[in-house]
N, C-alpha and C. Protein backbone atom coordinates (compact mmCIF):
# COMPACT_ATOMS: atom_id res chain seq x y z
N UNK A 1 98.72 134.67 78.64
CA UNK A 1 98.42 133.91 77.45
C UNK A 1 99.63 133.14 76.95
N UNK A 2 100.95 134.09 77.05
CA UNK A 2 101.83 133.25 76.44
C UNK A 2 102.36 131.92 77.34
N UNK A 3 102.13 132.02 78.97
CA UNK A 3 102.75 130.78 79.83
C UNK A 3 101.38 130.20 79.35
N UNK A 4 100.37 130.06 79.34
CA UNK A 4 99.39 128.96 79.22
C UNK A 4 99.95 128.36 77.83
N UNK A 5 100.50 128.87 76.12
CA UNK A 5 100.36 128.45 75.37
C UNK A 5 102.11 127.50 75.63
N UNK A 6 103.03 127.82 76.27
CA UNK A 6 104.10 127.36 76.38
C UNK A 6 103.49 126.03 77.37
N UNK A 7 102.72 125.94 78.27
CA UNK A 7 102.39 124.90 79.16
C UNK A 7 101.73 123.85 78.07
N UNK A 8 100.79 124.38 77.68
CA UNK A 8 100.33 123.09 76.42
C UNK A 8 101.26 123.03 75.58
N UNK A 9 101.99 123.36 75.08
CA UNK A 9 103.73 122.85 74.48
C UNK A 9 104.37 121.91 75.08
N UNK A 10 104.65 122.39 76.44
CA UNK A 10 105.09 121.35 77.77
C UNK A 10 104.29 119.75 77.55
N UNK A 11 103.03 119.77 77.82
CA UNK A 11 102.45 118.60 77.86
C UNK A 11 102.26 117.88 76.69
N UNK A 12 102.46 118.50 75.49
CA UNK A 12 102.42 117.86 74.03
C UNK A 12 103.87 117.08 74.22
N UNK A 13 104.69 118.10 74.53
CA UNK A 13 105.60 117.52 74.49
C UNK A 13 106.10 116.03 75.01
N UNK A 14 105.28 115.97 76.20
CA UNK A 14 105.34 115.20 77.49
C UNK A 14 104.35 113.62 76.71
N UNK A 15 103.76 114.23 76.55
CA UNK A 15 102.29 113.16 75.82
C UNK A 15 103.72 111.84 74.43
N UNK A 16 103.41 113.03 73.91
CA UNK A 16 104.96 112.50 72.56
C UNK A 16 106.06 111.63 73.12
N UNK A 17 106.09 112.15 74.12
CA UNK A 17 107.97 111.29 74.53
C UNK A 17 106.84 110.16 75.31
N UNK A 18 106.31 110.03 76.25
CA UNK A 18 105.42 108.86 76.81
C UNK A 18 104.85 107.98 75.80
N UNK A 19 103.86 108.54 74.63
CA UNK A 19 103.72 107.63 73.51
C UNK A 19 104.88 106.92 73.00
N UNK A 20 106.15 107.39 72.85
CA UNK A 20 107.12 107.05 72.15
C UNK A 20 107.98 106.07 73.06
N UNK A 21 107.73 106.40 74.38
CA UNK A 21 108.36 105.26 75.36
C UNK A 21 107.43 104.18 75.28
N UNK A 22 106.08 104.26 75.09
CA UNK A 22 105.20 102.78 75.04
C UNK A 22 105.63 102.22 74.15
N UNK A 23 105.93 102.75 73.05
CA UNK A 23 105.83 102.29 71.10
C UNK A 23 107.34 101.38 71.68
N UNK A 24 108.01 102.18 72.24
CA UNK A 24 109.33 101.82 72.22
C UNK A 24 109.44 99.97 72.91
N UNK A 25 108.45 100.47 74.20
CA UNK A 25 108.89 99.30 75.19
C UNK A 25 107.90 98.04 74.74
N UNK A 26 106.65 98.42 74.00
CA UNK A 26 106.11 97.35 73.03
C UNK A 26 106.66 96.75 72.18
N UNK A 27 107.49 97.04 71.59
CA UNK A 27 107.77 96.62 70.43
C UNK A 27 108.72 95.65 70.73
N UNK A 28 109.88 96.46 72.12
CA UNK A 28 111.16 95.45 72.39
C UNK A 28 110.20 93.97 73.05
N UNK A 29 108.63 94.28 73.43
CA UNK A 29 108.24 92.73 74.11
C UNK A 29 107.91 92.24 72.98
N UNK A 30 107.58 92.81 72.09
CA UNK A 30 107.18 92.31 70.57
C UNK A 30 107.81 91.28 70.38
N UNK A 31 109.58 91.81 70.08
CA UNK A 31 110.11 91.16 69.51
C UNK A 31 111.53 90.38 70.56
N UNK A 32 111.20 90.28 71.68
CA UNK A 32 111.75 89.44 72.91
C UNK A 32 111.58 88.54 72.65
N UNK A 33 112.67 87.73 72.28
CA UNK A 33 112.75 85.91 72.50
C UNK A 33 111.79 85.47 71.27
N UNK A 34 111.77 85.77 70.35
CA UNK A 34 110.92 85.56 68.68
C UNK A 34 111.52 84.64 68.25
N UNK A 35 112.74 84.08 68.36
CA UNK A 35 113.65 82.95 67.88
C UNK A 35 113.24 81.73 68.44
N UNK A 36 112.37 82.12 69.54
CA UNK A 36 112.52 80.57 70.61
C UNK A 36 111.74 79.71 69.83
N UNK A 37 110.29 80.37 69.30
CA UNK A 37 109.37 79.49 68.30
C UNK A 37 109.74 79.42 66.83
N UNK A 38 110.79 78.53 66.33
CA UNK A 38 111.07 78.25 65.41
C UNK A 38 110.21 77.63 64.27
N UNK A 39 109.49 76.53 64.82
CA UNK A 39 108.54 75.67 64.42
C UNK A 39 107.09 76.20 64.53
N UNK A 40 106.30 75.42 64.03
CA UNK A 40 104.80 75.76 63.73
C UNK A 40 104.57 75.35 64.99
N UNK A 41 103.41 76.18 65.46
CA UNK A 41 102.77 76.11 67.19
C UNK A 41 101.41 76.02 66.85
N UNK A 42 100.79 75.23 67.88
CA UNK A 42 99.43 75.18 68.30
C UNK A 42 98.86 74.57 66.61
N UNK A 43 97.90 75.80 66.46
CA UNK A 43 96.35 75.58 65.36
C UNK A 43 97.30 76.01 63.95
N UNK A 44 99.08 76.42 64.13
CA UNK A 44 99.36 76.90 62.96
C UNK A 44 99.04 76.01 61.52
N UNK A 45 99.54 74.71 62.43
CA UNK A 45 99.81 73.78 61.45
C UNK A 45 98.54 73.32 60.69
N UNK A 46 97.56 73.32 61.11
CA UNK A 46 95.95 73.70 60.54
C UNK A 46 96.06 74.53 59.20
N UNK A 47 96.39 75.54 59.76
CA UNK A 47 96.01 77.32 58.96
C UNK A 47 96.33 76.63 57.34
N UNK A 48 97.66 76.45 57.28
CA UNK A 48 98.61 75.88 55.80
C UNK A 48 97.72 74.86 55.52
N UNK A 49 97.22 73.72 56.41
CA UNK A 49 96.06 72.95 55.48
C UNK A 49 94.91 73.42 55.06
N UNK A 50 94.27 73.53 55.60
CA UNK A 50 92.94 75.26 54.85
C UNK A 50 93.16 75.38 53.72
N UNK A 51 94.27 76.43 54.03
CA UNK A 51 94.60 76.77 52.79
C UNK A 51 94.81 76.76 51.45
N UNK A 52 95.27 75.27 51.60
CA UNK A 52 95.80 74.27 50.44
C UNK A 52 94.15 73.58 50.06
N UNK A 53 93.58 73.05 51.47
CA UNK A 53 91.69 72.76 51.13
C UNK A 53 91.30 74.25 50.01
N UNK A 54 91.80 75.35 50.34
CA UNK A 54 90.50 75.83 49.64
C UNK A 54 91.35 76.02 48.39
N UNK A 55 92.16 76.40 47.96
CA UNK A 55 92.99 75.99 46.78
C UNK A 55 92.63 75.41 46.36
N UNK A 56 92.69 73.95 46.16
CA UNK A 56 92.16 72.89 45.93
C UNK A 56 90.81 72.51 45.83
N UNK A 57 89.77 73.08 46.75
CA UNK A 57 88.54 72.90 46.41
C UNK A 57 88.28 71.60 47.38
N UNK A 58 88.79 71.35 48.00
CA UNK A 58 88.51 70.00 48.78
C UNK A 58 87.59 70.51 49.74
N UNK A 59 86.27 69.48 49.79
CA UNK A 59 85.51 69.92 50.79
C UNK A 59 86.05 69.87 52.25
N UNK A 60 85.70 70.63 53.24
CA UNK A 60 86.24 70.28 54.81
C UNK A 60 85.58 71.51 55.46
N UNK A 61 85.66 71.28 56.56
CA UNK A 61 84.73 71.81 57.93
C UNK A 61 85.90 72.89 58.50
N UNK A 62 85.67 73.76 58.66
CA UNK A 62 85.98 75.10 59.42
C UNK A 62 85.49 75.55 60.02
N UNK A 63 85.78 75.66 60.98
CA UNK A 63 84.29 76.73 62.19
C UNK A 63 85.28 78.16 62.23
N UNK A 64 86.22 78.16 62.11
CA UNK A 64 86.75 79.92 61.95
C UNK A 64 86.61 80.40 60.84
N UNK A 65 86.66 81.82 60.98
CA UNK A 65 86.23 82.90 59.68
C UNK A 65 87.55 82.50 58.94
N UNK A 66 87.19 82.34 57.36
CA UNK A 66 88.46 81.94 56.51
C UNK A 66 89.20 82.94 56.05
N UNK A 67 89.35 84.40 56.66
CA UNK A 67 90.71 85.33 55.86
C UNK A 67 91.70 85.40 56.34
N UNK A 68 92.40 84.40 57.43
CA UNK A 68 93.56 84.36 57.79
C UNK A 68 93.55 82.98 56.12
N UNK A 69 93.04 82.39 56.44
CA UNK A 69 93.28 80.81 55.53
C UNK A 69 93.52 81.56 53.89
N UNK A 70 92.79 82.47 53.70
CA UNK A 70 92.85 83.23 52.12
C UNK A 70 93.95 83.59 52.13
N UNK A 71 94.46 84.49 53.08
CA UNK A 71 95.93 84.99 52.95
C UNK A 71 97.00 84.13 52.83
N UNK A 72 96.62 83.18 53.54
CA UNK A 72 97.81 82.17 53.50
C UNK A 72 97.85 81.53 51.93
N UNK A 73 96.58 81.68 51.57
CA UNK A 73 96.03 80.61 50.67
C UNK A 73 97.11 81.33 49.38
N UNK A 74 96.74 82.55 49.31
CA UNK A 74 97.45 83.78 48.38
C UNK A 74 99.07 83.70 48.31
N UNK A 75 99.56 83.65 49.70
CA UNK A 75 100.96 82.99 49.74
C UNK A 75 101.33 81.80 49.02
N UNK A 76 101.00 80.86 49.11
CA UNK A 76 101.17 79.46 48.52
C UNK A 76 101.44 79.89 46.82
């Protein structure tokens, strides 16, 4: 009883340090080369107009769901 309860100790253990090496090696791709995009990319430059549309009340056409645009909107 007691090597079986020390073996599931072993593998908790094992589980923990492997989770903690993913968390680890995600995060460094996370944040790899984050400087290079300085400037607004792609649909960003969109998002900030939305935003300011729904602020404002200006009618306009959106085909995406608007709670990225609210949040931004909340920033402003």
């Amino acid at each position: 009883m007691k090597a079986n309860k020390k073996q599931f100790n072993i593998s908790i253990f094992v589980f923990a340090l492997g989770m903690l090496g993913v968390f680890l090696f995600s995060l460094s791709l996370r944040f790899w080369q984050l400087e290079r995009f300085n400037t607004l990319v792609f649909d960003e430059v969109y998002y900030a107009k939305f935003a300011n549309d729904y602020l404002t009340k200006t009618p306009f056409f959106n085909a995406h769901p608007p709670l990225s645009q609210y949040i931004i909107a909340i920033g402003i």
